[in-house]
C-alpha atoms as a PDB file:
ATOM      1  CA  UNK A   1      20.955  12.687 -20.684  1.00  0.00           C
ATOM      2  CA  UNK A   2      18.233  10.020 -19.984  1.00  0.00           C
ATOM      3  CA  UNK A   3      19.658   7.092 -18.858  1.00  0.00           C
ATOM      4  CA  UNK A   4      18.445   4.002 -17.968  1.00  0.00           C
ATOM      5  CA  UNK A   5      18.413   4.266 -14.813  1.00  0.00           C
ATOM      6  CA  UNK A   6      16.401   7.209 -15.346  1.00  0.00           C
ATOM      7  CA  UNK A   7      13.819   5.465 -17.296  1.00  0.00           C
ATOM      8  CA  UNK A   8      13.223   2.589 -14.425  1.00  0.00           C
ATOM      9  CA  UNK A   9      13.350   5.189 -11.376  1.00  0.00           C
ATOM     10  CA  UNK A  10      10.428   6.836 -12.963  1.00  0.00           C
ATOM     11  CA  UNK A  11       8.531   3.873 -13.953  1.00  0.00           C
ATOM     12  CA  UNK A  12       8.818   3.078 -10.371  1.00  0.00           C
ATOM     13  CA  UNK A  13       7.481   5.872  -9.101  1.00  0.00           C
ATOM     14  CA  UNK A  14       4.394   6.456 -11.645  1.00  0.00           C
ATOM     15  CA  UNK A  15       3.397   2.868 -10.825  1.00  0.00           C
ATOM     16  CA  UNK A  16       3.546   3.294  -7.192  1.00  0.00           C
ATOM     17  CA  UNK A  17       1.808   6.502  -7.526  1.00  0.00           C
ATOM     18  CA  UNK A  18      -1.201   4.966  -9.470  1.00  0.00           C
ATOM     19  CA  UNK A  19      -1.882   2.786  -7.010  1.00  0.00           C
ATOM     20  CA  UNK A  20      -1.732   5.144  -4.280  1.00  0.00           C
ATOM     21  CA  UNK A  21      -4.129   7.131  -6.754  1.00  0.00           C
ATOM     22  CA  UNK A  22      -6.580   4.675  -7.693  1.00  0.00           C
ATOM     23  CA  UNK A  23      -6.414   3.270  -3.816  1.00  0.00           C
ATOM     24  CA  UNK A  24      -7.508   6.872  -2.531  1.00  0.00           C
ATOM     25  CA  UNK A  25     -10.036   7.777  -5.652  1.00  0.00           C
ATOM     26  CA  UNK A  26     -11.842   4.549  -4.647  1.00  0.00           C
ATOM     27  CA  UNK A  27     -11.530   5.154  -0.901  1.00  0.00           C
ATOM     28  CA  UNK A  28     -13.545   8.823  -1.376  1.00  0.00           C
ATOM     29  CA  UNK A  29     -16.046   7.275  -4.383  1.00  0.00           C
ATOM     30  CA  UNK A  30     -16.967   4.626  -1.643  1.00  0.00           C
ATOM     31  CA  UNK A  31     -17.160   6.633   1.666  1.00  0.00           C
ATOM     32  CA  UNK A  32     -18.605   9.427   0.700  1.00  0.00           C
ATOM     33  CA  UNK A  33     -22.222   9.745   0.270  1.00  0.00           C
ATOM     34  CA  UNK A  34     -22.341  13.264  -2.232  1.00  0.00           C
ATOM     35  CA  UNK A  35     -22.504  12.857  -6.183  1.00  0.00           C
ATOM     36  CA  UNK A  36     -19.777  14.799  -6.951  1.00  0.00           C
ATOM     37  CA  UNK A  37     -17.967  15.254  -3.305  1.00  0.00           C
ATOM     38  CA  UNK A  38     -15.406  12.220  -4.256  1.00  0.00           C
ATOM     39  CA  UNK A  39     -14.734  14.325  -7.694  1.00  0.00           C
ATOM     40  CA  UNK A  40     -14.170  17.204  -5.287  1.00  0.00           C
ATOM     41  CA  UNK A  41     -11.579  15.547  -2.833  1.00  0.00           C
ATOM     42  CA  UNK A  42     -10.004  12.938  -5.228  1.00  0.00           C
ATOM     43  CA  UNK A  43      -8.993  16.593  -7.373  1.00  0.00           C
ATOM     44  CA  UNK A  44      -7.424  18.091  -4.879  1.00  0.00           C
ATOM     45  CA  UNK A  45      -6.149  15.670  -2.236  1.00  0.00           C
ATOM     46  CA  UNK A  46      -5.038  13.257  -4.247  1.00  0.00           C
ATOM     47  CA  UNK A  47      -2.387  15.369  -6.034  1.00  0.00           C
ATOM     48  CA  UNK A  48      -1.276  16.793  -2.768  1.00  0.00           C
ATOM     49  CA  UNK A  49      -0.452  13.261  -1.563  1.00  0.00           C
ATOM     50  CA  UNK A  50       1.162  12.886  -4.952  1.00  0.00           C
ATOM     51  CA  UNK A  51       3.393  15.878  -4.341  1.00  0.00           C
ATOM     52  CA  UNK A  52       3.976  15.052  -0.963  1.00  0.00           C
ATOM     53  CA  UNK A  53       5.813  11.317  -1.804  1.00  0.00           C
ATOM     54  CA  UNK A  54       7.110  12.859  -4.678  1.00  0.00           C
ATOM     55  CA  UNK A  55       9.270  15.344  -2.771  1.00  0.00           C
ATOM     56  CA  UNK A  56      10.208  12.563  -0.581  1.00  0.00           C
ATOM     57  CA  UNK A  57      11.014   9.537  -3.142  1.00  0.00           C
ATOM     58  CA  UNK A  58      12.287  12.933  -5.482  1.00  0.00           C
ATOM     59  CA  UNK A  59      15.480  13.242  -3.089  1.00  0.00           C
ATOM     60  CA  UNK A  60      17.042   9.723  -4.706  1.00  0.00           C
ATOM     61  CA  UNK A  61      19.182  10.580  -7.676  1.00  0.00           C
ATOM     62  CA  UNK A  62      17.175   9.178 -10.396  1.00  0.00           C
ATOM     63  CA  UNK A  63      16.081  11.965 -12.345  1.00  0.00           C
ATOM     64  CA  UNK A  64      19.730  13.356 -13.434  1.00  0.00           C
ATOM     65  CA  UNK A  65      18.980  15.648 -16.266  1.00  0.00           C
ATOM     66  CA  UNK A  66      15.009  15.604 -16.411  1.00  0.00           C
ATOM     67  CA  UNK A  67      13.305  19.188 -15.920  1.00  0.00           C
ATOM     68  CA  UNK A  68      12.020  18.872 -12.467  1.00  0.00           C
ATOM     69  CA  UNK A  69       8.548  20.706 -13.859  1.00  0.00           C
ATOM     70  CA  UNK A  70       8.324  17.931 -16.474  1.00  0.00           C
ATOM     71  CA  UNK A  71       8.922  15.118 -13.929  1.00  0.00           C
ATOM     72  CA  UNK A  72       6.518  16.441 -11.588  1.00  0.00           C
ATOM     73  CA  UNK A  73       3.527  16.863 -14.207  1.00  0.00           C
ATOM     74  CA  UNK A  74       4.547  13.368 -14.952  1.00  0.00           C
ATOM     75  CA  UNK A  75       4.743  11.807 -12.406  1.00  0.00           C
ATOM     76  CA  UNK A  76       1.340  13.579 -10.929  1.00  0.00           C
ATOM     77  CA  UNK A  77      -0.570  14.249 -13.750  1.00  0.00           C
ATOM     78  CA  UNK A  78      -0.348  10.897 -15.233  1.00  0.00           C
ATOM     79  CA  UNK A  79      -1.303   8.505 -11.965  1.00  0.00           C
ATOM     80  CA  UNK A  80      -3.996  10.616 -10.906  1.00  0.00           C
ATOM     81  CA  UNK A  81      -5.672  10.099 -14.438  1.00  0.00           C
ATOM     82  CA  UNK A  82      -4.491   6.315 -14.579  1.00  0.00           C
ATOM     83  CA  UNK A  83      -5.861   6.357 -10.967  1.00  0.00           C
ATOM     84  CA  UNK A  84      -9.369   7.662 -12.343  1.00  0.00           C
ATOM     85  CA  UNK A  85      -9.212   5.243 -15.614  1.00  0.00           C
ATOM     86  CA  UNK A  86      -8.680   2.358 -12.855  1.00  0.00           C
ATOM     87  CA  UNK A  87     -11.575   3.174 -10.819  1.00  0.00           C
ATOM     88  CA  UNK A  88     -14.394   4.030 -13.204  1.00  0.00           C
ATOM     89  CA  UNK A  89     -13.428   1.354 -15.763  1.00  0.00           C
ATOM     90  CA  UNK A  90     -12.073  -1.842 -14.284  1.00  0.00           C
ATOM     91  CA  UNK A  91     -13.711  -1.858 -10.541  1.00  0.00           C
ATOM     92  CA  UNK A  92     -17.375  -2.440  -9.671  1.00  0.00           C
ATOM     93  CA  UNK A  93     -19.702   0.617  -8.880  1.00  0.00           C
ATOM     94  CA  UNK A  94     -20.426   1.516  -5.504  1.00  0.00           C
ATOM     95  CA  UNK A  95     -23.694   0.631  -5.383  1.00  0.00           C
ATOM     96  CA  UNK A  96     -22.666  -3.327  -6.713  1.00  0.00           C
ATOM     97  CA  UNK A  97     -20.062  -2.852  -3.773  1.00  0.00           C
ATOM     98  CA  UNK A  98     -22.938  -2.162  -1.598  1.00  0.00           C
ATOM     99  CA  UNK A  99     -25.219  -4.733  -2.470  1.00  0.00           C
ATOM    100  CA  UNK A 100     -22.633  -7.378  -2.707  1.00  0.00           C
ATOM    101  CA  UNK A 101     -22.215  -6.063   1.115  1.00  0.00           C
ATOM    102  CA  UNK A 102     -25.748  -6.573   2.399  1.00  0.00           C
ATOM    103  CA  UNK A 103     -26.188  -9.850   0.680  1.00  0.00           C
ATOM    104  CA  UNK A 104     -23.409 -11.178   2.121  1.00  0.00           C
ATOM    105  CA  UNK A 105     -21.295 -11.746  -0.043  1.00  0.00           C
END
């Protein structure tokens, strides 16, 4: 059964894990100097640091009668594209970052 505790244990985490999402898709789409190398490692680090704090912050006894393959494509799946969505939409483009940078700004 889904209880409420349920429901706020997993809010918890997806918000946590969209910012550590949309923290480390903006750290690669600044740092790295390749058109599509920040796709490359945002893809397929930032899930593996996903998984990682999931299997740590999974051990708490939130998710009582959840699938654990549903809770994991939720609560991976769904920051890393609300990680993206952060990034491209609502933050300035790396080149404004840059010339905000050598102005002075």
């Amino acid at each position: 059964m889904f209880s409420p505790g349920t429901a706020i244990g997993l809010t918890v985490i997806i918000a946590l894990h969209t910012v550590i999402a949309s923290v480390l898709v903006r750290f690669f789409r600044l740092r790295l100097e390749t058109r599509t190398g920040w796709l490359l490692f945002a893809l397929f680090l930032v899930p593996l640091v996903l998984t990682a704090s999931l299997l740590v912050l999974g051990q708490l006894p939130i998710f009582g009668g959840i699938d654990r393959n549903t809770v994991a494509t939720v609560t991976i799946l769904l920051p890393l594209l609300l990680g993206f969505a952060i990034d491209l939409f609502w933050l300035p483009t790396p080149e404004e970052v840059e010339l905000a940078r050598r102005e002075g700004r």
